[in-house]
C-alpha atoms as a PDB file:
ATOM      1  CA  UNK A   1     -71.551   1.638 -28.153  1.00  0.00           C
ATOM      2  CA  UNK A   2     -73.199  -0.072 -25.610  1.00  0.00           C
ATOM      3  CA  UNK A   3     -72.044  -3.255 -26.138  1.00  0.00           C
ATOM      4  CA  UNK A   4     -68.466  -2.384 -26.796  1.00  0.00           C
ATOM      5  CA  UNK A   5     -68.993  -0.957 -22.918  1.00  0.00           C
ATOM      6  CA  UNK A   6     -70.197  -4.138 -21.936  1.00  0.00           C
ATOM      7  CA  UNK A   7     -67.410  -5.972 -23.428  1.00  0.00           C
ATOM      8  CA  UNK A   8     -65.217  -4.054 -21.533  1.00  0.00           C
ATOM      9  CA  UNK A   9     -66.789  -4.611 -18.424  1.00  0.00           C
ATOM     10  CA  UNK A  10     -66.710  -8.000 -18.822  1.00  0.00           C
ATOM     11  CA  UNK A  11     -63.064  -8.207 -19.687  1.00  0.00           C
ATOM     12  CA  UNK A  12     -62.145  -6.347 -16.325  1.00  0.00           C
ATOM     13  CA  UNK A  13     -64.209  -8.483 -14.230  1.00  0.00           C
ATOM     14  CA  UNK A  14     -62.794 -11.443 -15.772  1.00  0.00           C
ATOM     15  CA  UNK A  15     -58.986 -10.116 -15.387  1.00  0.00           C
ATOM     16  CA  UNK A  16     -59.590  -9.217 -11.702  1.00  0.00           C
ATOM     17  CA  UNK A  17     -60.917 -12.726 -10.807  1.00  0.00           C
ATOM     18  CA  UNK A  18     -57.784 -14.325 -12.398  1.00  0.00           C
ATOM     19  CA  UNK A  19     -55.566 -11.834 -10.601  1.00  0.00           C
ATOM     20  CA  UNK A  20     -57.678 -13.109  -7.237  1.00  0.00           C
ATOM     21  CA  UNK A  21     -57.418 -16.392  -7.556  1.00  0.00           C
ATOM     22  CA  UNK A  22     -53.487 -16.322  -8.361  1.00  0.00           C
ATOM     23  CA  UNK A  23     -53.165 -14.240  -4.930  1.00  0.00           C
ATOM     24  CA  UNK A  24     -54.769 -16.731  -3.356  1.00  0.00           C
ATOM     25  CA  UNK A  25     -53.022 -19.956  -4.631  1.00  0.00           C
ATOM     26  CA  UNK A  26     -49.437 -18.251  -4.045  1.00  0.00           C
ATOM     27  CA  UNK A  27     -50.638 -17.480  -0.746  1.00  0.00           C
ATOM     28  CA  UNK A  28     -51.988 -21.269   0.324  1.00  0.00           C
ATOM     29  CA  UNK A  29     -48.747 -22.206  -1.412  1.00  0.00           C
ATOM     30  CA  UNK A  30     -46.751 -20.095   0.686  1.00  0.00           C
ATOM     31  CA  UNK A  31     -48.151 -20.758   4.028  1.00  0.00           C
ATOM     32  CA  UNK A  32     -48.423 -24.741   3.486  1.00  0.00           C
ATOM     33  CA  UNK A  33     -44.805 -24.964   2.449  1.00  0.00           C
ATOM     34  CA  UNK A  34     -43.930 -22.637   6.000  1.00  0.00           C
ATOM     35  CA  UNK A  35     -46.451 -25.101   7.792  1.00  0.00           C
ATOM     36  CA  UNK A  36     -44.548 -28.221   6.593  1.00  0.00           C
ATOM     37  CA  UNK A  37     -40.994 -26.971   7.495  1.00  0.00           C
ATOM     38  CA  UNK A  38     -42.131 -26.188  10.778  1.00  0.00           C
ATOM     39  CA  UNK A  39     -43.594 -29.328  11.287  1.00  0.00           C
ATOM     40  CA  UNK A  40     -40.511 -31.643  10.435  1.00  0.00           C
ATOM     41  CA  UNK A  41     -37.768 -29.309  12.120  1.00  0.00           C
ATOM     42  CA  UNK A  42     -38.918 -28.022  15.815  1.00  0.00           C
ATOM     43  CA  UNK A  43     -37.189 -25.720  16.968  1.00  0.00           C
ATOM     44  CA  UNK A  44     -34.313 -26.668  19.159  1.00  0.00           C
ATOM     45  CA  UNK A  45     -32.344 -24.427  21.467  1.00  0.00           C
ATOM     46  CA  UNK A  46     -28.734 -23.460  20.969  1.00  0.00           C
ATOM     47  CA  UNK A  47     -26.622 -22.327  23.332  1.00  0.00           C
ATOM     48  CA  UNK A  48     -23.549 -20.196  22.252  1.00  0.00           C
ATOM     49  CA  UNK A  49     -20.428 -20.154  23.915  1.00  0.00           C
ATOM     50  CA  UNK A  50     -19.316 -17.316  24.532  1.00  0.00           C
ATOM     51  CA  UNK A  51     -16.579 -17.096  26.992  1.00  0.00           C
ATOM     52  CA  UNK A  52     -13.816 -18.990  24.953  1.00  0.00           C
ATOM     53  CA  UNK A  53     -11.585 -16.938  23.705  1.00  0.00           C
ATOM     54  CA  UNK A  54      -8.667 -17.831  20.654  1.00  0.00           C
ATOM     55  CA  UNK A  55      -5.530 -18.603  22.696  1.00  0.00           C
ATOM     56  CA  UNK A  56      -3.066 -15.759  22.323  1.00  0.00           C
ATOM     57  CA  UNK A  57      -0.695 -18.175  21.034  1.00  0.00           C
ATOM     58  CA  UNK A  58      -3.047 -19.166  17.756  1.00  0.00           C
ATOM     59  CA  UNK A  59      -1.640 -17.066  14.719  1.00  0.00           C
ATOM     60  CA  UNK A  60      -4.503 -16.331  12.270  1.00  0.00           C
ATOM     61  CA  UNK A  61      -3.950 -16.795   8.130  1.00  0.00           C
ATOM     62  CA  UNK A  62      -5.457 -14.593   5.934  1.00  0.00           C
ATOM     63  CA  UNK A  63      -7.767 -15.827   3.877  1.00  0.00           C
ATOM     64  CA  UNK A  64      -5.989 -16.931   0.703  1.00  0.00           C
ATOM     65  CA  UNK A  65      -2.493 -18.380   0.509  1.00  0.00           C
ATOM     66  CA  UNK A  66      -0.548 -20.213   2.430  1.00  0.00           C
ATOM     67  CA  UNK A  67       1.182 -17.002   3.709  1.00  0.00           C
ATOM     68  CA  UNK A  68       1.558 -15.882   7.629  1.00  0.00           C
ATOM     69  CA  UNK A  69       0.543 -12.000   8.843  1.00  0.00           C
ATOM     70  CA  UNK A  70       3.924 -11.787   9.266  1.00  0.00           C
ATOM     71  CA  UNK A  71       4.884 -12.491   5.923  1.00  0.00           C
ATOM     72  CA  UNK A  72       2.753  -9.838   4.455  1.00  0.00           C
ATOM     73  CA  UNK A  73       3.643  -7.361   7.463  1.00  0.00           C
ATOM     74  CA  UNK A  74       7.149  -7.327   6.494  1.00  0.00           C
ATOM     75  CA  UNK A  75       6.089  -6.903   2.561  1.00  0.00           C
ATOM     76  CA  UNK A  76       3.974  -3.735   3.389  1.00  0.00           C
ATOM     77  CA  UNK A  77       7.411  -2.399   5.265  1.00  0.00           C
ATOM     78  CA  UNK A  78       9.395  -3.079   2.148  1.00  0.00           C
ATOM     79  CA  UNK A  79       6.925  -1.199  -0.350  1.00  0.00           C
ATOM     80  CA  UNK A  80       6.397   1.719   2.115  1.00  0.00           C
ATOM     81  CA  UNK A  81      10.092   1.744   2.226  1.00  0.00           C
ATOM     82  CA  UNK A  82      10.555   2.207  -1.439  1.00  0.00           C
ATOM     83  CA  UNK A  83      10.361   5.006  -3.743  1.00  0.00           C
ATOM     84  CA  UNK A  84       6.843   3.867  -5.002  1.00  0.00           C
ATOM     85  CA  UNK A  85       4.397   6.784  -5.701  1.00  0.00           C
ATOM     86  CA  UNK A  86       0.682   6.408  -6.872  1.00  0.00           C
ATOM     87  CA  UNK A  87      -1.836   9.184  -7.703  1.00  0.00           C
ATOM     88  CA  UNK A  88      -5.008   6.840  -6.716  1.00  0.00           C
ATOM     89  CA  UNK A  89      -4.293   6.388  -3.045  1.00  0.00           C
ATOM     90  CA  UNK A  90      -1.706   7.902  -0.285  1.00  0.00           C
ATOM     91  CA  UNK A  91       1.243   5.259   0.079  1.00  0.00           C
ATOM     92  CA  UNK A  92      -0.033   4.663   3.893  1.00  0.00           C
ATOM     93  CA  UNK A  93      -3.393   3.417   2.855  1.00  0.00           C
ATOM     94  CA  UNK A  94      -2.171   0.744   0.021  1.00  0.00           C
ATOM     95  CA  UNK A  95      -2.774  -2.947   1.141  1.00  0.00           C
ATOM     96  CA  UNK A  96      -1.043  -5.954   0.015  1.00  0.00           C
ATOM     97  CA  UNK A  97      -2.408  -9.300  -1.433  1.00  0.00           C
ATOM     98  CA  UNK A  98       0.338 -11.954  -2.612  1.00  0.00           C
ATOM     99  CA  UNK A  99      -1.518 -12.787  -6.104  1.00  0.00           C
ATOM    100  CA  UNK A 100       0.910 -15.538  -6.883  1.00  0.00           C
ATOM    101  CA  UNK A 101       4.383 -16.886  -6.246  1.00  0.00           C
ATOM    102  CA  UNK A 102       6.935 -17.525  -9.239  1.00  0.00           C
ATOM    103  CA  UNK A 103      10.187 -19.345  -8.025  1.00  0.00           C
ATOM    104  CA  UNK A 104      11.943 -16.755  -5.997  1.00  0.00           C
ATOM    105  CA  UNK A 105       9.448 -14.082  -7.165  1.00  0.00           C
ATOM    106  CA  UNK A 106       6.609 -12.493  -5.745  1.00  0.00           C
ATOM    107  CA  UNK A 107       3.346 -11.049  -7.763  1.00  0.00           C
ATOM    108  CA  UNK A 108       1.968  -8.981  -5.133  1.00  0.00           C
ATOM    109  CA  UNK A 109      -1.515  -6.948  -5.968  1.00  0.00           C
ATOM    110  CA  UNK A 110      -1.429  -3.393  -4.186  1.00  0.00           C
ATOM    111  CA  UNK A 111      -4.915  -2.135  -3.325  1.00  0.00           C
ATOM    112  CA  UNK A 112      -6.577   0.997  -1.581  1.00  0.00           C
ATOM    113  CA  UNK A 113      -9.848  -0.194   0.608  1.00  0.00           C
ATOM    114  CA  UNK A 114     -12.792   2.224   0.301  1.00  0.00           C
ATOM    115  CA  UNK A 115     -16.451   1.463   2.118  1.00  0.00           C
ATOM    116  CA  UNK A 116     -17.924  -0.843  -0.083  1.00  0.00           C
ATOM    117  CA  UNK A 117     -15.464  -1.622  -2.295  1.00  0.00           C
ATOM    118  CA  UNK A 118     -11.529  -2.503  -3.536  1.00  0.00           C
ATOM    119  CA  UNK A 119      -9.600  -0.654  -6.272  1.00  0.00           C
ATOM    120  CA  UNK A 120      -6.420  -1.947  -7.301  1.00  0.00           C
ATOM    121  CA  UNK A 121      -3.816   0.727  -7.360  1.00  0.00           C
ATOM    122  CA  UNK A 122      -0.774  -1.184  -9.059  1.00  0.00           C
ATOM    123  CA  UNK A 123       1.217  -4.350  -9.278  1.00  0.00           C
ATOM    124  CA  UNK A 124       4.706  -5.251  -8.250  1.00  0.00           C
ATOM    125  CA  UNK A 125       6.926  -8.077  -8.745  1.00  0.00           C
ATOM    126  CA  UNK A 126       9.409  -8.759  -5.844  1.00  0.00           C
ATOM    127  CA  UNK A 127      12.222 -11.284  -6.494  1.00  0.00           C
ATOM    128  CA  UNK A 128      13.599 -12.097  -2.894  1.00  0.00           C
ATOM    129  CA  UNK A 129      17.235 -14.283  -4.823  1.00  0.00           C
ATOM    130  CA  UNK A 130      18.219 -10.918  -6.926  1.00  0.00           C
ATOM    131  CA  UNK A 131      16.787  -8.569  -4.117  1.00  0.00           C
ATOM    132  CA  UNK A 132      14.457  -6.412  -7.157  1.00  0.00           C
ATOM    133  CA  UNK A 133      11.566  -4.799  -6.429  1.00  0.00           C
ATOM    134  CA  UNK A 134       9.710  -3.840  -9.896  1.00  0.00           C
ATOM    135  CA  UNK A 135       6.740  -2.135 -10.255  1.00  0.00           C
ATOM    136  CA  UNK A 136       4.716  -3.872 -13.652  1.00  0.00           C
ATOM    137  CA  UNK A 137       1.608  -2.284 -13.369  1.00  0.00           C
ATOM    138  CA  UNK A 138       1.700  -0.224 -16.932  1.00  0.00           C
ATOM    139  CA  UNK A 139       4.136  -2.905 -18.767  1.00  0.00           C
ATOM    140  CA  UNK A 140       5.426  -6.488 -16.860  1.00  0.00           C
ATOM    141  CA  UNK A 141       8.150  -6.634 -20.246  1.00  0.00           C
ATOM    142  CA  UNK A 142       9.740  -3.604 -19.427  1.00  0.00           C
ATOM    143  CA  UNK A 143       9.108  -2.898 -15.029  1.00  0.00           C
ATOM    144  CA  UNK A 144       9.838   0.299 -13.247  1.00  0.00           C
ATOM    145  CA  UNK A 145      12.897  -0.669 -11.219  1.00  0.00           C
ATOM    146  CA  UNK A 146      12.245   0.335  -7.519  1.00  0.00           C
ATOM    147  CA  UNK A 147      14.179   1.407  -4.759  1.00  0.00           C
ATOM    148  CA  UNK A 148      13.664   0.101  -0.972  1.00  0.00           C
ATOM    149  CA  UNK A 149      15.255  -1.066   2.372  1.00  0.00           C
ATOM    150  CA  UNK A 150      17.449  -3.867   1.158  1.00  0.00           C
ATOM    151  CA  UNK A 151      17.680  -4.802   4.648  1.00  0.00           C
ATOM    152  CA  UNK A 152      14.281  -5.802   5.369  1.00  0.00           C
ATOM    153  CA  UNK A 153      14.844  -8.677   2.193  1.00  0.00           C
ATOM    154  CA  UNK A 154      16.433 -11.122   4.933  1.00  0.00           C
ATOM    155  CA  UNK A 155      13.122 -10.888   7.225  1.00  0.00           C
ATOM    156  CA  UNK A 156      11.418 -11.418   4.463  1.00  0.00           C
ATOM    157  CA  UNK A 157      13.100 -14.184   3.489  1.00  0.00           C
ATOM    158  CA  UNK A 158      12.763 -15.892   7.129  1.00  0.00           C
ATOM    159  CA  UNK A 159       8.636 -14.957   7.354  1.00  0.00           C
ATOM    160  CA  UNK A 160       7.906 -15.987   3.526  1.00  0.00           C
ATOM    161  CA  UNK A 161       8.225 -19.803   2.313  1.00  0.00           C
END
């Protein structure tokens, strides 16, 4: 028994030094590499600008597509116009991304915006030359035909290449 004790003892000992000495090259690894990045890049002052302002003139893009704000403005007036109901978000709340543009029609992603994160509530299909609005969230063979403002159509046409 006693040496079976004094194997273990040994083991331990020898499996604590290992862990020590690995603590202590990560941490000499750690601090040169720090050291050596300070050393080439000093630290420089920056000084922010912070009295320009955009000029009120500059229209911002969204971040994808080569469609204005106005563009999808007049979009979210059309679908909030129509007869378009969904269970996963009030009709007020849906956004709109353009997904893609087909000739004359429009796939346009509908989405409700939560904290941290995006559900997509349905998918439409707007044809601006035969004035449709289609909803082809369940099947894009056989779309939901909607109803809307067919007045807004020639705005839209004017804001949307």
């Amino acid at each position: 028994m006693q040496i079976n004790h004094l194997l273990f003892i040994c083991g331990i000992a020898l499996l604590s030094s290992c862990a020590t000495t690995t603590q202590e090259t990560e941490t000499q690894a750690d601090t040169s590499t720090v050291n050596a990045v300070a050393a080439e890049a000093p630290a420089k002052q920056q000084i922010v600008d912070t009295t320009r302002k955009a000029p009120p003139s500059e229209v911002l893009k969204p971040q994808a597509g080569p469609y204005p704000p106005e563009c999808y403005k007049t979009i979210t007036d059309i679908i909030q116009s129509s007869d378009f109901k969904s269970d996963l978000a009030k009709k007020e709340n849906i956004k709109v991304r353009i997904d893609r543009q087909e000739n004359s029609r429009l796939i346009l992603q509908l989405f409700a915006s939560e904290k941290d994160h995006e559900s997509t509530v349905a998918w439409l299909r707007l044809d601006k030359a035969n004035e449709k609005l289609e909803d082809i969230t369940v099947d894009p063979d056989k779309p939901a035909q909607l109803n809307y403002n067919r007045a807004l159509i020639s705005e839209l046409r004017q804001k949307c290449p």
